[in-house]
C-alpha atoms as a PDB file:
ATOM      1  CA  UNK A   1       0.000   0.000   0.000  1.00  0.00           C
ATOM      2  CA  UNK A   2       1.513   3.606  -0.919  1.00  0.00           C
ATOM      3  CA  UNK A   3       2.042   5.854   2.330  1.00  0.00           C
ATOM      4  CA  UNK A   4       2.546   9.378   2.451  1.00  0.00           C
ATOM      5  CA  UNK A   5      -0.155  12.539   2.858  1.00  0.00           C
ATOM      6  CA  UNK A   6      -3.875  11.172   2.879  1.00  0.00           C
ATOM      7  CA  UNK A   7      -3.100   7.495   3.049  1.00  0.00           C
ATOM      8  CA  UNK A   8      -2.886   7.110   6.640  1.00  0.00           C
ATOM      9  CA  UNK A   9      -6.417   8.758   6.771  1.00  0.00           C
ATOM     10  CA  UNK A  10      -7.907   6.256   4.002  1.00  0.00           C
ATOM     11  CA  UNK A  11      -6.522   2.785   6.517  1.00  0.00           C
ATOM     12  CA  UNK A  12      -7.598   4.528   9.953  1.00  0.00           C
ATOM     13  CA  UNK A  13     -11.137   4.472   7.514  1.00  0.00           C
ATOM     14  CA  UNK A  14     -10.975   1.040   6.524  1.00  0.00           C
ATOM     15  CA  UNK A  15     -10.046   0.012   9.682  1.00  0.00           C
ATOM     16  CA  UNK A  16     -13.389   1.691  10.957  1.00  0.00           C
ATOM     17  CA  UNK A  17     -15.427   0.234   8.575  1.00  0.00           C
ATOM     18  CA  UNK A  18     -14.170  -3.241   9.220  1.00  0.00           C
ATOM     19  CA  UNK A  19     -14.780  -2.568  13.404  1.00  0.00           C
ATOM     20  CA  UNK A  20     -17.771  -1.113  12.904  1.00  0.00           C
ATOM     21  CA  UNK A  21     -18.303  -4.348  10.459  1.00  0.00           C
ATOM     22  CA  UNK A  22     -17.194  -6.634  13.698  1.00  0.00           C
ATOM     23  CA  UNK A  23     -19.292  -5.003  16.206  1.00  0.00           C
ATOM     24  CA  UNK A  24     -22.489  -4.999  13.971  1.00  0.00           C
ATOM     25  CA  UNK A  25     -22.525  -8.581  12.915  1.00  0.00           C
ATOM     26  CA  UNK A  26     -22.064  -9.742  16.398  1.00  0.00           C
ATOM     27  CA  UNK A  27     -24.943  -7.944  17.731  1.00  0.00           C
ATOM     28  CA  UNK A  28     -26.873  -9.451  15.164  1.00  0.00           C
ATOM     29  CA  UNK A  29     -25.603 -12.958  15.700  1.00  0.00           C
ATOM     30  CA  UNK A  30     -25.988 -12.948  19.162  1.00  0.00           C
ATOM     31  CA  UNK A  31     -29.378 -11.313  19.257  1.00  0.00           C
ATOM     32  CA  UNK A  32     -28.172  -8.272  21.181  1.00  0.00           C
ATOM     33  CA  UNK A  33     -27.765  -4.527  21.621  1.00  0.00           C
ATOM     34  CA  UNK A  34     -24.972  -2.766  20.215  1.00  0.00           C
ATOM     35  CA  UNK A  35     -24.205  -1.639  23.815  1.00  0.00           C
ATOM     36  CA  UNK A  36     -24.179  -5.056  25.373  1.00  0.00           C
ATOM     37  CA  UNK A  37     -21.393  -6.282  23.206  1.00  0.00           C
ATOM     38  CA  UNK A  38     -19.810  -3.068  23.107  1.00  0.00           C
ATOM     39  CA  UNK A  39     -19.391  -3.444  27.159  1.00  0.00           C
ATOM     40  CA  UNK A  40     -16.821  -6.333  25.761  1.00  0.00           C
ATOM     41  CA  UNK A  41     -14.846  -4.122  22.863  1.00  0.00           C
ATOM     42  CA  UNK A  42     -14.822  -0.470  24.438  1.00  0.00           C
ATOM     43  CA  UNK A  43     -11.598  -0.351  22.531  1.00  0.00           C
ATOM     44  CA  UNK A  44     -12.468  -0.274  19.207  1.00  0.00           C
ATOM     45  CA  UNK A  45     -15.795   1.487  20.227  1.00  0.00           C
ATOM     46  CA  UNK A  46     -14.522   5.292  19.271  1.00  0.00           C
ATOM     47  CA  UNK A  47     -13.969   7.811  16.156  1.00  0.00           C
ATOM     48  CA  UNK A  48     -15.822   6.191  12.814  1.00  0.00           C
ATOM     49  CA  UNK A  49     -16.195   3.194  14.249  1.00  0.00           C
ATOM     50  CA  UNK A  50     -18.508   4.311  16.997  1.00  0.00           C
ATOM     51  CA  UNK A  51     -20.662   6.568  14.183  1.00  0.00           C
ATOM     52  CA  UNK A  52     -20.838   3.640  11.556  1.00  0.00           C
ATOM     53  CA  UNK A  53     -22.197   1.297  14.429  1.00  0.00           C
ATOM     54  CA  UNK A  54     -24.284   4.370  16.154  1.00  0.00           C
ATOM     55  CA  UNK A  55     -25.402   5.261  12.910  1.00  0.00           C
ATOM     56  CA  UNK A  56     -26.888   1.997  11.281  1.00  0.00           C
ATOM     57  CA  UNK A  57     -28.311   1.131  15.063  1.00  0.00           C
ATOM     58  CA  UNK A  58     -29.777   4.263  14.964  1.00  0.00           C
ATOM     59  CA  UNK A  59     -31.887   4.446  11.586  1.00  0.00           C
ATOM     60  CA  UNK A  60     -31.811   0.653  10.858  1.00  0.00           C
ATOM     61  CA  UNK A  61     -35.408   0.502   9.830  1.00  0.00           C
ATOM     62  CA  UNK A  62     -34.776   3.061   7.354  1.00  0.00           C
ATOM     63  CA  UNK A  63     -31.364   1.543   6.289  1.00  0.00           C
ATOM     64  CA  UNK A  64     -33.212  -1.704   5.882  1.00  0.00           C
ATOM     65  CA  UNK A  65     -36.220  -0.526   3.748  1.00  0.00           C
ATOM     66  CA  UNK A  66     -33.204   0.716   1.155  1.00  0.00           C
ATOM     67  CA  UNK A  67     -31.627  -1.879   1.106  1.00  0.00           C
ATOM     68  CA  UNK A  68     -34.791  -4.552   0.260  1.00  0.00           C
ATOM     69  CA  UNK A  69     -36.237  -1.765  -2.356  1.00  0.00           C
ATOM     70  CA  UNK A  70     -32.686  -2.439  -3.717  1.00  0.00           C
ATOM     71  CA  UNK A  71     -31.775  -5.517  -3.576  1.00  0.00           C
ATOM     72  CA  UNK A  72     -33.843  -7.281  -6.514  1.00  0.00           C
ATOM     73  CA  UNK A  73     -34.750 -10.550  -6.080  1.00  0.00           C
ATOM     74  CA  UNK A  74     -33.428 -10.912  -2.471  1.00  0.00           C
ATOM     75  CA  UNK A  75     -35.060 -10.289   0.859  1.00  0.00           C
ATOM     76  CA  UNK A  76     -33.044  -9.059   3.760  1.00  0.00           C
ATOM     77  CA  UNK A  77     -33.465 -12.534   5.975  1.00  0.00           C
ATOM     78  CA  UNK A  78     -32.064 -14.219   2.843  1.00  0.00           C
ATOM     79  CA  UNK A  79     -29.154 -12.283   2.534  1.00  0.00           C
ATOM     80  CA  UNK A  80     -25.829 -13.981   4.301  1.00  0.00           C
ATOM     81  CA  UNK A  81     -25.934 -12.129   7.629  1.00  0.00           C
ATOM     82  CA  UNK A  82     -22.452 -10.417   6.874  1.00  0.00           C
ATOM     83  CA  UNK A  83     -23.613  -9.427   3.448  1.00  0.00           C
ATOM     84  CA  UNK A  84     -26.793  -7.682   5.366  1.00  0.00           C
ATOM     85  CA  UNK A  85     -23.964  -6.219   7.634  1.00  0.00           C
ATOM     86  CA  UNK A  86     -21.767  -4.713   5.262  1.00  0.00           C
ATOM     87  CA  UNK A  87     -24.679  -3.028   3.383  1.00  0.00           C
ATOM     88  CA  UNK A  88     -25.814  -1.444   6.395  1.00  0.00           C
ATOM     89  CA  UNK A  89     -22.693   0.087   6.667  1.00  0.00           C
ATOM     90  CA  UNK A  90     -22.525   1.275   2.838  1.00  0.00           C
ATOM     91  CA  UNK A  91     -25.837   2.697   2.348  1.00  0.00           C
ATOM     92  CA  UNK A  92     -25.543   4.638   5.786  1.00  0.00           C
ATOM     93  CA  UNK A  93     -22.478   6.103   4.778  1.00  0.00           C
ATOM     94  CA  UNK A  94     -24.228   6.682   1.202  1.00  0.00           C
ATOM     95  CA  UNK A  95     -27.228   8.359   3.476  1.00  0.00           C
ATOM     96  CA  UNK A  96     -25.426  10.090   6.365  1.00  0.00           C
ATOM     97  CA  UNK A  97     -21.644  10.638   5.279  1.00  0.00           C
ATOM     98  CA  UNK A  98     -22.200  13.001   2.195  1.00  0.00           C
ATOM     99  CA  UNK A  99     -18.581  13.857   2.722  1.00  0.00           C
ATOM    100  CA  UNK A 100     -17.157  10.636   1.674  1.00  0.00           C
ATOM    101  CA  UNK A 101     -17.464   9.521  -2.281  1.00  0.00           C
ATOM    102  CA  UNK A 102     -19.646   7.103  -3.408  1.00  0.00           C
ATOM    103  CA  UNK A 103     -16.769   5.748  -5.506  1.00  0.00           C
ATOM    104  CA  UNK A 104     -14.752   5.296  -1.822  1.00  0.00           C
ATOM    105  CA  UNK A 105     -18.190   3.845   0.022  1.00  0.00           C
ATOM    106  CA  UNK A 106     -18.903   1.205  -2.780  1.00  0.00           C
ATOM    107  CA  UNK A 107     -14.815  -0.413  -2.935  1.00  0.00           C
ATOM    108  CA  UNK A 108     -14.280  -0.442   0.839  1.00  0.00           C
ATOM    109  CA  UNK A 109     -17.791  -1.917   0.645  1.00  0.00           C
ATOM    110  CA  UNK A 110     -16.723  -4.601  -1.674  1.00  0.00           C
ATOM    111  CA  UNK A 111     -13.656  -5.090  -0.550  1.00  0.00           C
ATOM    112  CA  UNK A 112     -14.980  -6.147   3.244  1.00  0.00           C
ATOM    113  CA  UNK A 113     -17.490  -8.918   1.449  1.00  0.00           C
ATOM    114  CA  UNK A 114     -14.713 -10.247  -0.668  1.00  0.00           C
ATOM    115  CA  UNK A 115     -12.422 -10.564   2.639  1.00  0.00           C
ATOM    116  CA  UNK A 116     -15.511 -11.655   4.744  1.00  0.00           C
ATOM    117  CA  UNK A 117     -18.392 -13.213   2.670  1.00  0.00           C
ATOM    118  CA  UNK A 118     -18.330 -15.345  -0.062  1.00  0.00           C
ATOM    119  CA  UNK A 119     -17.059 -15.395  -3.548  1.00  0.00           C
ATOM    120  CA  UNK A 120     -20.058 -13.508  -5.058  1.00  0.00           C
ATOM    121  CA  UNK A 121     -20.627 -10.975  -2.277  1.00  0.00           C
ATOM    122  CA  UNK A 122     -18.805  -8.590  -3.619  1.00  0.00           C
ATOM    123  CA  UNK A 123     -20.611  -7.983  -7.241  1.00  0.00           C
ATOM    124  CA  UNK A 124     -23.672  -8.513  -5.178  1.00  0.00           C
ATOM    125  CA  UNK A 125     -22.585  -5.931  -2.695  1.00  0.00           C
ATOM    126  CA  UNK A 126     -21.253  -3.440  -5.680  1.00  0.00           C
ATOM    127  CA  UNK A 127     -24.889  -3.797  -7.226  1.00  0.00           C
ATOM    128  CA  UNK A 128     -27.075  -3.561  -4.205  1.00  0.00           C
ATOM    129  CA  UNK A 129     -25.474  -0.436  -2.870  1.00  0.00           C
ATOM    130  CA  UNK A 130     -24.632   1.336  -6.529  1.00  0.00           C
ATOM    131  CA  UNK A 131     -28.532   1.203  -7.059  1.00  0.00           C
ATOM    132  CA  UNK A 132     -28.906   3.100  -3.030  1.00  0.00           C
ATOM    133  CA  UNK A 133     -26.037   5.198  -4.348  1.00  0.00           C
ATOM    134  CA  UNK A 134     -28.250   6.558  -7.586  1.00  0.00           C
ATOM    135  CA  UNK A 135     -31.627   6.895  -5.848  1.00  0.00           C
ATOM    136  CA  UNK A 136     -29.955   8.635  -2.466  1.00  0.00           C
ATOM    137  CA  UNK A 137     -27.061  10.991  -3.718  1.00  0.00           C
END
């Protein structure tokens, strides 16, 4: 990976993502609240990370309807549970974050279901959240 002005920035980012990433898909596998299991990883619990996993918590039921007007063909309980996860993430960032590209949402997006999901998630992802991307920004 290149270093130098900026880049830094762009891993302290991905890094979020992929917390925030952690910390959502094991509320959701254990059946919990985003506080309970962040009683257990306080650490990671601050900067992005903390407003990714405030931020889908907090307008989930809008985050969700997106996501199943978008997603053709595929309801939401369907949907591999880290797939689900990582779209949260993209389309509140797409929603909430009008700072950050769409471009930038949409790889680190991808690039979390192709490290954590399975060998399609990642065109599935790119579609699902390109369609959010065109009827949100």
């Amino acid at each position: 990976m290149t270093s130098g002005p900026g880049h830094d920035r762009v891993d302290e980012r991905s890094d979020a993502r992929e917390q925030a990433l952690i910390l959502l898909y094991e509320c959701e596998q254990r059946s919990t609240s985003l506080l309970t299991v962040v009683d257990q990883h306080a650490a990671i619990y601050v900067g992005l990370t903390k407003e990714l996993a405030d931020g889908v918590e907090d307008r989930r039921t809008s985050i969700d309807a997106l996501i199943a007007d978008h997603s053709k063909g595929w309801t939401l309980e369907r949907m591999p549970a880290i797939d689900r996860t990582i779209l949260r993430i993209g389309t509140y960032e797409l929603v909430a974050r009008v700072d950050t590209p769409v471009a930038v949402i949409i790889d680190e997006a991808v690039e979390l279901a192709k490290r954590f999901s399975t060998d399609d998630s990642g065109r599935f992802v790119n579609g699902v959240l390109a369609a959010i991307a065109r009827a949100v920004r």
